[in-house]
Protein backbone atom coordinates (compact mmCIF):
# COMPACT_ATOMS: atom_id res chain seq x y z
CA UNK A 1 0.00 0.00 0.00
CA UNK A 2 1.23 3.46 -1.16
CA UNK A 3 1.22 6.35 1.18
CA UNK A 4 -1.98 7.92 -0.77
CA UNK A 5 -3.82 4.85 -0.45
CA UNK A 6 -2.88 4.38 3.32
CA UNK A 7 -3.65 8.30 4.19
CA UNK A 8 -7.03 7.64 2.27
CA UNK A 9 -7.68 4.71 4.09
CA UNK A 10 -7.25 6.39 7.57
CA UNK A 11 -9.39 8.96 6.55
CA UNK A 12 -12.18 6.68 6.01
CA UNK A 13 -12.07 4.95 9.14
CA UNK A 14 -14.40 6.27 11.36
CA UNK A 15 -12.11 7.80 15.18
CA UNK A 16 -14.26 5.97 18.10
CA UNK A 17 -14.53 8.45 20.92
CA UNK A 18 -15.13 7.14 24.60
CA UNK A 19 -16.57 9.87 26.95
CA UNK A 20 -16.81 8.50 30.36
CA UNK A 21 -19.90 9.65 32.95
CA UNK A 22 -17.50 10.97 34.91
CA UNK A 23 -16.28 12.96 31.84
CA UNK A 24 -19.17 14.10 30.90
CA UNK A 25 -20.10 15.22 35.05
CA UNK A 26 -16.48 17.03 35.09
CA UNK A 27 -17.19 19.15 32.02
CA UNK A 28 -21.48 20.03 33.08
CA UNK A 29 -20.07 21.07 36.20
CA UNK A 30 -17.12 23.20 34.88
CA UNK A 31 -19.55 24.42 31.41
CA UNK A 32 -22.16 25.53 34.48
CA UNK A 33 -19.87 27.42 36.57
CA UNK A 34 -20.77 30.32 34.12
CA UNK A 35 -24.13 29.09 33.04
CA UNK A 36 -25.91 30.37 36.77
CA UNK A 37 -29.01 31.70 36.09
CA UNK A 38 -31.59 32.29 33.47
CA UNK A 39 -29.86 35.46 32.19
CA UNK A 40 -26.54 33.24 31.73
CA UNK A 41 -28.95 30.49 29.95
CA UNK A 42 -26.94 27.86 27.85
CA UNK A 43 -28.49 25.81 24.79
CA UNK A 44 -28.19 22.21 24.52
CA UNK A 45 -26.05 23.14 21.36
CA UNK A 46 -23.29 24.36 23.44
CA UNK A 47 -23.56 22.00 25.98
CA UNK A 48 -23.66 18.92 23.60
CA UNK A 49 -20.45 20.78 22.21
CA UNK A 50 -18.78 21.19 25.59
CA UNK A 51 -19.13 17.59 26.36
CA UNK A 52 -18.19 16.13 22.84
CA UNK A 53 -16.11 18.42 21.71
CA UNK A 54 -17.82 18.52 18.11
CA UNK A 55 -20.86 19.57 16.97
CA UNK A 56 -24.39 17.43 17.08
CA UNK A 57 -24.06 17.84 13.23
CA UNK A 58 -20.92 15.51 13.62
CA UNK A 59 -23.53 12.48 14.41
CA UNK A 60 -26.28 10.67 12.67
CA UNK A 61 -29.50 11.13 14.53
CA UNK A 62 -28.97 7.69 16.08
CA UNK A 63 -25.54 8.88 17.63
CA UNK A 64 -26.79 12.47 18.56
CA UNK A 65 -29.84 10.89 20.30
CA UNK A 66 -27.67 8.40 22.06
CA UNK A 67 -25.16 10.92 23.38
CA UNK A 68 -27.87 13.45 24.66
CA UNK A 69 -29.74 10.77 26.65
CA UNK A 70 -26.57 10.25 28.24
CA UNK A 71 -25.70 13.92 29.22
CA UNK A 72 -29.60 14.72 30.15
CA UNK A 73 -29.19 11.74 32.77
CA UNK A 74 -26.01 13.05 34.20
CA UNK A 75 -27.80 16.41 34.35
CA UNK A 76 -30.39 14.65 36.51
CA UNK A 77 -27.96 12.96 38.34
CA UNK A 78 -26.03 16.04 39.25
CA UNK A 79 -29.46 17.70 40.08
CA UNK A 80 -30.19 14.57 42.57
CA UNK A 81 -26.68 14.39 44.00
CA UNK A 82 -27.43 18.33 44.76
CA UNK A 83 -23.59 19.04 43.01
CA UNK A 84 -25.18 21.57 40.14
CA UNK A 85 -28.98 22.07 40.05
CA UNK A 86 -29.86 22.51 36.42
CA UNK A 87 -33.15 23.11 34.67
CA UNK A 88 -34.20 23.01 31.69
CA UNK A 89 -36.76 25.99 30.44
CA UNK A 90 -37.98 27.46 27.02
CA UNK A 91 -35.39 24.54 25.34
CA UNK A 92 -32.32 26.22 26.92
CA UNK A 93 -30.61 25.58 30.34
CA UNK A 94 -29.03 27.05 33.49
CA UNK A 95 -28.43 26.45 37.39
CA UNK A 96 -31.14 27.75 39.67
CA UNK A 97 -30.45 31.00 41.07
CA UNK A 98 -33.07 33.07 42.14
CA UNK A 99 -36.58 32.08 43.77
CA UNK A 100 -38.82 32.59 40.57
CA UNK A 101 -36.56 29.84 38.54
CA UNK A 102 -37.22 27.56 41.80
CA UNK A 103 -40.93 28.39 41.79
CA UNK A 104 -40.77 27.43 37.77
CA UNK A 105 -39.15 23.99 38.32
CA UNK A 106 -41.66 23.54 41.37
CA UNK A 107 -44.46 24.49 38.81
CA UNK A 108 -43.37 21.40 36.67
CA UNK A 109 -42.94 18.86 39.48
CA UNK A 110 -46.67 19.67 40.50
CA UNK A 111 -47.57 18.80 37.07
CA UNK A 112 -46.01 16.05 36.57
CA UNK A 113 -47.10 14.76 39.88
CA UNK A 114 -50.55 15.28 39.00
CA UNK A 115 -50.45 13.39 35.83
CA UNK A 116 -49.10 10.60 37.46
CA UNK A 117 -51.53 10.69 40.09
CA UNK A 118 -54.03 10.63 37.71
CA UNK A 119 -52.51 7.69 36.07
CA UNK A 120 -52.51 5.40 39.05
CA UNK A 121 -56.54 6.50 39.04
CA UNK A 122 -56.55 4.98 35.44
CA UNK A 123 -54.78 2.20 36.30
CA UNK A 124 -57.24 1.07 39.16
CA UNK A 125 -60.11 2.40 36.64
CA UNK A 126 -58.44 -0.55 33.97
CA UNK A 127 -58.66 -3.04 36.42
CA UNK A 128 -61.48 -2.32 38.10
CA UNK A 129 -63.99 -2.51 35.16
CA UNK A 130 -61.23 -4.93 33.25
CA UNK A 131 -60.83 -2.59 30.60
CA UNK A 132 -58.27 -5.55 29.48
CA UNK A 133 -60.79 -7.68 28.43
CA UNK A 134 -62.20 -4.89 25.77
CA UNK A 135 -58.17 -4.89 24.68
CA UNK A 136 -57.95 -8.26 24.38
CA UNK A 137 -61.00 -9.15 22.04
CA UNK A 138 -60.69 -6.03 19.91
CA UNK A 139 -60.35 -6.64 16.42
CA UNK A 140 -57.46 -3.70 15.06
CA UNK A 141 -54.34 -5.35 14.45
CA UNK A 142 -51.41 -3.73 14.40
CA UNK A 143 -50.06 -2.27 10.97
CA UNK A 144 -46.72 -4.01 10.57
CA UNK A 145 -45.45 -2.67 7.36
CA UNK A 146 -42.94 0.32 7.68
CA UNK A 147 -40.76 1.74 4.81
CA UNK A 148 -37.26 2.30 5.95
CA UNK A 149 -36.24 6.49 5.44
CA UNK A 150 -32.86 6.65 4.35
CA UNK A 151 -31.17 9.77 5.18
CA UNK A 152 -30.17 11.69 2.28
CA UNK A 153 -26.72 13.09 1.64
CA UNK A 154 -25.53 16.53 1.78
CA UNK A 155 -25.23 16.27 -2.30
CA UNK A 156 -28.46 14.88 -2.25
CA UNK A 157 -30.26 17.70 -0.25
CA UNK A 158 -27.99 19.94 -2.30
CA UNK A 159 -29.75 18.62 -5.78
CA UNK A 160 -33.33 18.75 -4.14
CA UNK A 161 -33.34 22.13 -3.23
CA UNK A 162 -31.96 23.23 -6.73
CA UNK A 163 -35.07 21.12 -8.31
CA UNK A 164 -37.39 23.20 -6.05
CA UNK A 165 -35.31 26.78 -6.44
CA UNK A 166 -35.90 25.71 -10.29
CA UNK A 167 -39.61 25.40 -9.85
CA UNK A 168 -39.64 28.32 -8.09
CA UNK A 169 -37.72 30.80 -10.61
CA UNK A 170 -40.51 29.07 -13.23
CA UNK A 171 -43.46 29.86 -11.50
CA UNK A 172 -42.08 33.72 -10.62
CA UNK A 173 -41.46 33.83 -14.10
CA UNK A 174 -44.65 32.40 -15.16
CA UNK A 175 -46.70 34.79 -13.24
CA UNK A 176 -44.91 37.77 -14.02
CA UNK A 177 -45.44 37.18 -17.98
CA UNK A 178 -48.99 36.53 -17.04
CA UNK A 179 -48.83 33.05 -18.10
């Protein structure tokens, strides 16, 4: 093997990177320290950046999912261990500081306690006038057919939206010649 073909090669091969939990805790914590407070609000962006070190775009949607579940249950886990009390509001994030961001977070725990309060009433409700029974002899079965999306390349999304500026450009131009 040639140099080119070897330098080629290693391009193609994919780097693995192995970001521990306590990696990930050790760079919330230190991203945080100047993410206090809703004014100093961070987006999940940055702090999937922080933790990474490359942008979500870096990642398939299978990867990016994977890697956020991870850092959201650290988050949690930091919040529960009382080390760095995150929340999450309006899609971006910061550490409590001041009563109305407490009061906010309280707002959501009373909601989601209700709803599953009101779940364990369904639940008794299901059993109680064996709602199972309704499930079982029901006659919808379950549509098993899928079709399989494949993600399009960037050349590919690059060639669509040329088709659809094209379309575009012809129906301004139509309309203007009052055709």
């Amino acid at each position: 093997m040639n140099k080119a073909q070897t330098k080629n090669k290693s391009k193609q091969e994919k780097k693995e990177i192995k970001i521990t939990k306590k990696v990930i805790k050790e760079r919330l914590i230190s991203h945080f320290k100047n993410h206090i407070g809703k004014d100093n609000k961070t987006s999940q962006e940055e702090i999937f950046q922080v933790v990474t070190g490359f942008n979500s775009l870096a990642f398939d949607g299978f990867q990016r999912f994977y890697i956020w579940k991870h850092i959201e249950q650290t988050i949690r886990e930091l919040r529960r261990q009382d080390k760095c009390f995150i929340i999450k509001r309006k899609g971006n994030y910061a550490v409590l500081k001041e009563q109305e961001e407490a009061d906010y977070y309280k707002s959501i725990c009373d909601k989601a306690i209700k709803n599953m309060e009101n779940s364990k009433v369904r639940a008794d409700d299901w059993v109680d006038k064996e709602k199972w029974r309704e499930f079982e002899n029901s006659e919808e079965k379950p549509d098993l057919e899928y079709e399989i999306v494949k993600e399009k390349s960037p050349i590919e999304k690059v060639e669509e939206l040329k088709e659809q500026a094209k379309t575009k450009v012809i129906r301004l131009w139509d309309k203007e010649n009052g055709n």
